[in-house]
Protein backbone atom coordinates (compact mmCIF):
# COMPACT_ATOMS: atom_id res chain seq x y z
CA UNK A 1 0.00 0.00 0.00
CA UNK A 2 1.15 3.34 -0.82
CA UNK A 3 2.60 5.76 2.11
CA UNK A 4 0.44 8.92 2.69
CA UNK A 5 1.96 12.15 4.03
CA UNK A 6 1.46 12.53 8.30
CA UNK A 7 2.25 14.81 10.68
CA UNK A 8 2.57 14.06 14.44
CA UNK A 9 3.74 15.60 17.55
CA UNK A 10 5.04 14.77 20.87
CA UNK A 11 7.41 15.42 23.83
CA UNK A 12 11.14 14.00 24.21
CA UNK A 13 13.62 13.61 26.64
CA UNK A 14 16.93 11.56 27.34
CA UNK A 15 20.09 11.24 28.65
CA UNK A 16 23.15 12.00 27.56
CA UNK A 17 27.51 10.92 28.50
CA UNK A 18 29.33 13.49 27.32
CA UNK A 19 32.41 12.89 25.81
CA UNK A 20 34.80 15.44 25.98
CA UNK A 21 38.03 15.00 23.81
CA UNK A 22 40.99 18.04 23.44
CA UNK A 23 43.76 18.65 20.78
CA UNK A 24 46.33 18.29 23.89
CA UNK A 25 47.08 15.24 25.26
CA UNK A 26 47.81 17.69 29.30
CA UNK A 27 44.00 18.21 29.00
CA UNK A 28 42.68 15.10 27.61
CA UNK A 29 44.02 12.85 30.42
CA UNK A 30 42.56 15.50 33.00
CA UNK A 31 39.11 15.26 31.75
CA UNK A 32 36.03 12.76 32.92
CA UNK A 33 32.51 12.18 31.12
CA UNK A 34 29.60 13.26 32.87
CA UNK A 35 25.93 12.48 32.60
CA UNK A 36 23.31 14.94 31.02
CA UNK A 37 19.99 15.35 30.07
CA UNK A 38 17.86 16.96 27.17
CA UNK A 39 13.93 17.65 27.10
CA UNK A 40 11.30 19.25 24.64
CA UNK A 41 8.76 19.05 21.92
CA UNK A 42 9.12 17.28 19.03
CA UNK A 43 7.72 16.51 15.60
CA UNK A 44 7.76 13.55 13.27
CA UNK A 45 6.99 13.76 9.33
CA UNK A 46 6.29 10.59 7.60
CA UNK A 47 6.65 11.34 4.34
CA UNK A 48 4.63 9.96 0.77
CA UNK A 49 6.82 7.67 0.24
CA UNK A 50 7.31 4.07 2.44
CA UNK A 51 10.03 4.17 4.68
CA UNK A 52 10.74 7.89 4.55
CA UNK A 53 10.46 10.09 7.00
CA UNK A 54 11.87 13.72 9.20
CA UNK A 55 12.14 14.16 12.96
CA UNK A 56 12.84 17.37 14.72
CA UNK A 57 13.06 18.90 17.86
CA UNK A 58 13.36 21.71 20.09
CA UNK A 59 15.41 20.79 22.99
CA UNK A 60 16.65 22.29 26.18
CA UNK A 61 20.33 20.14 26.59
CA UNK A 62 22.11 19.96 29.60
CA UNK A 63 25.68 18.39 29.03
CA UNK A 64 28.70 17.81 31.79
CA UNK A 65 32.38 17.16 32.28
CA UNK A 66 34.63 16.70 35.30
CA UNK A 67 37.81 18.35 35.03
CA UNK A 68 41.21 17.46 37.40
CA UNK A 69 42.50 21.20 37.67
CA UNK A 70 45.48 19.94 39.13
CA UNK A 71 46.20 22.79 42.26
CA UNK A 72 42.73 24.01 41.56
CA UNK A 73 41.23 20.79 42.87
CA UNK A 74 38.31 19.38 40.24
CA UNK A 75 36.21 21.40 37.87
CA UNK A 76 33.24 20.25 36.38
CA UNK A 77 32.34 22.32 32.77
CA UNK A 78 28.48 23.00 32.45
CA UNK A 79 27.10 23.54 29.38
CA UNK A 80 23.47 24.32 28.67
CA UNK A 81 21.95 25.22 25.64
CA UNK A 82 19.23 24.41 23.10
CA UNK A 83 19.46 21.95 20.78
CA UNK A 84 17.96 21.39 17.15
CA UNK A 85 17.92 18.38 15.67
CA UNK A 86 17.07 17.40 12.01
CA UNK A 87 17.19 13.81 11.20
CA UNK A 88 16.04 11.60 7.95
CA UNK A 89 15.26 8.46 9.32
CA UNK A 90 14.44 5.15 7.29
CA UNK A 91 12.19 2.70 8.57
CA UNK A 92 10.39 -0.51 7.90
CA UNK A 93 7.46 -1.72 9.98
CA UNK A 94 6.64 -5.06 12.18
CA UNK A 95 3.32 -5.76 11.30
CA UNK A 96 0.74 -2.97 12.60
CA UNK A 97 2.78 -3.16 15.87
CA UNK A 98 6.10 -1.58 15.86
CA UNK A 99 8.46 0.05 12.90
CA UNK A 100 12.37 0.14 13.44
CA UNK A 101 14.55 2.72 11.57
CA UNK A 102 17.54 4.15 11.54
CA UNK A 103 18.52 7.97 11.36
CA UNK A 104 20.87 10.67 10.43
CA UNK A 105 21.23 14.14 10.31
CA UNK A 106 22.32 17.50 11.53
CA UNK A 107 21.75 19.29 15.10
CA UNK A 108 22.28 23.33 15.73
CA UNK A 109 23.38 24.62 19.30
CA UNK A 110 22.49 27.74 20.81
CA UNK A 111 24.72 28.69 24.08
CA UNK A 112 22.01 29.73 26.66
CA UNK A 113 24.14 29.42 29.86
CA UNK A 114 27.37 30.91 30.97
CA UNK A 115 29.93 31.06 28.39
CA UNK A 116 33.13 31.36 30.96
CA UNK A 117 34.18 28.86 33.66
CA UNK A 118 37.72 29.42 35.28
CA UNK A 119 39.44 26.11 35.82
CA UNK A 120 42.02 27.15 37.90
CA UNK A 121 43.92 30.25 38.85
CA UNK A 122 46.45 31.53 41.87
CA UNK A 123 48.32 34.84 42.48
CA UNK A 124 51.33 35.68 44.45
CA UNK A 125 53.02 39.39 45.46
CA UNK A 126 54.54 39.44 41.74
CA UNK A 127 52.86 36.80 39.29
CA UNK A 128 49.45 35.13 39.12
CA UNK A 129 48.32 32.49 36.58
CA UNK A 130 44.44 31.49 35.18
CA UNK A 131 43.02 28.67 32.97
CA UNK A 132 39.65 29.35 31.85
CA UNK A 133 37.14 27.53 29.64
CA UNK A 134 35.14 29.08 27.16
CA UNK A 135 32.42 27.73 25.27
CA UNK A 136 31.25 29.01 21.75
CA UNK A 137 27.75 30.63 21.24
CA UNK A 138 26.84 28.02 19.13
CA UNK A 139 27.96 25.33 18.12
CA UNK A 140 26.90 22.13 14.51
CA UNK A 141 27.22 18.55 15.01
CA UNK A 142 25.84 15.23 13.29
CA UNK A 143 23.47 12.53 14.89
CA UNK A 144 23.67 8.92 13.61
CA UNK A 145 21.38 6.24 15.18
CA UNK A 146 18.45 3.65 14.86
CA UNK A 147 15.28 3.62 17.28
CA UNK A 148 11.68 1.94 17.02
CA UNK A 149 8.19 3.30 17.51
CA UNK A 150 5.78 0.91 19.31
CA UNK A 151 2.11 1.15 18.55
CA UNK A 152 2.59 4.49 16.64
CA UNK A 153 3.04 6.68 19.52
CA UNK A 154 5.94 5.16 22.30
CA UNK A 155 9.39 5.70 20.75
CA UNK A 156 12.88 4.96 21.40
CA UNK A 157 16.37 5.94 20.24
CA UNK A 158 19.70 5.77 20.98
CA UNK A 159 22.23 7.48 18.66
CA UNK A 160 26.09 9.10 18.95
CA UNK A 161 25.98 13.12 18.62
CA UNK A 162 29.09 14.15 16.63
CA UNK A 163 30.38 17.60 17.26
CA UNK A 164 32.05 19.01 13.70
CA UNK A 165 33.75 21.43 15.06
CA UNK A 166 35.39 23.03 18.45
CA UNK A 167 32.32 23.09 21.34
CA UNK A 168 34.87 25.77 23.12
CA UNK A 169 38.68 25.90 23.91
CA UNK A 170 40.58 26.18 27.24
CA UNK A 171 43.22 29.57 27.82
CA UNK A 172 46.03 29.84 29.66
CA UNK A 173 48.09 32.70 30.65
CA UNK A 174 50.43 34.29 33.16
CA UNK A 175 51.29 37.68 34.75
CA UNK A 176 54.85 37.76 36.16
CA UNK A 177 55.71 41.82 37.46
CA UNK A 178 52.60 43.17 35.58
CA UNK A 179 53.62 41.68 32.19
CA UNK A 180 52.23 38.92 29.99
CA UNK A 181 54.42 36.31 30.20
CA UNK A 182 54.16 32.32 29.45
CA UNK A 183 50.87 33.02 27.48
CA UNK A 184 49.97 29.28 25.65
CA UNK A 185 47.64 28.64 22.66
CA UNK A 186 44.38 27.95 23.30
CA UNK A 187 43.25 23.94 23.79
CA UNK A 188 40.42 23.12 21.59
CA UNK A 189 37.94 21.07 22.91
CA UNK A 190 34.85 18.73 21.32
CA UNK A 191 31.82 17.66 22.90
CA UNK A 192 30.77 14.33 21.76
CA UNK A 193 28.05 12.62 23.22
CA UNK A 194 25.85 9.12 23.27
CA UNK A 195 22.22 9.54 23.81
CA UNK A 196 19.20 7.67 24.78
CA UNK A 197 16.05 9.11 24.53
CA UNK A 198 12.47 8.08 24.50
CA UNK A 199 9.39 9.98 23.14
CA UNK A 200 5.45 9.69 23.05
CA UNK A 201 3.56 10.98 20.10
CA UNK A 202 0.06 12.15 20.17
């Protein structure tokens, strides 16, 4: 039977383990994943033609990493933002009870929290020293994954979130007498994460 065109909508929400991965090995090996979450509306299109279909979403994501600041004792870097992901997802049914597919597509971030988090930092009579994080405003990445939709409303999905570019970078740099001294490059860093989310459609 031919597919016919359907719009439904619904509410989402999930977990996420960030992984957080640097261009410098010093920072890499200080860093530990975190659990997140993500929440909001979202909309399915199954398209006129079988199997086909686009998912989006408007989603508030909450994502976390613990980082060993050496003196500084342990950081953890907060991000918080909202996510929008567009996936094409291609699926083939189980009877009139479930349909399994698999998805893939692009996701825009929006930096809604705060931008700057110092990692460490100390000061003495003639020299002080800082490390700060900062995240970009916003941010592309890729999803990839499969889920299933039970009874044409319950769904689940579990899929890796592929940042494809730098979420933010770390900064270092030094004071010694009043003058800029010891001042490193930046340390990008990525935000990759897996997800699991489930979602009921009305």
């Amino acid at each position: 039977m031919p597919s016919q065109a359907q719009i439904k909508f619904g509410v989402m929400g999930g977990l996420n383990l960030t992984n957080m991965s640097f261009n410098k090995d010093a920072v890499e090996n200080a860093v530990k994943n975190k659990a997140g979450f993500f929440i909001g509306p979202t909309v399915k299109f199954t398209l006129p033609v079988v199997g086909l279909g686009i998912d989006g979403a408007l989603l508030y994501d909450q994502r976390e990493a613990k980082v060993d600041a050496g003196e500084g004792g342990s950081q953890t870097i907060k991000s918080q933002s909202i996510q929008i992901p567009i996936n094409v997802r291609y699926g083939f049914g189980i009877g009139s009870v479930a349909e399994i597919f698999a998805f893939a597509g692009p996701q825009f971030g929006f930096n809604i929290g705060s931008k700057n988090k110092t990692l460490s930092e100390w000061k003495e009579a003639t020299a002080e020293y800082k490390s700060e994080w900062t995240m970009n405003n916003s941010n592309l990445s890729a999803n990839v994954g499969i889920g299933a939709t039970i009874l044409g409303h319950l769904q689940a999905k579990v899929n890796y979130n592929i940042a494809l570019g730098k979420t933010g970078e770390v900064k270092q740099s030094g004071l010694v007498n009043g003058v800029v001294g010891g001042v490193k490059d930046a340390v990008k860093g990525k935000a990759n994460a897996w997800q699991i989310s489930v979602a009921y459609l009305f």
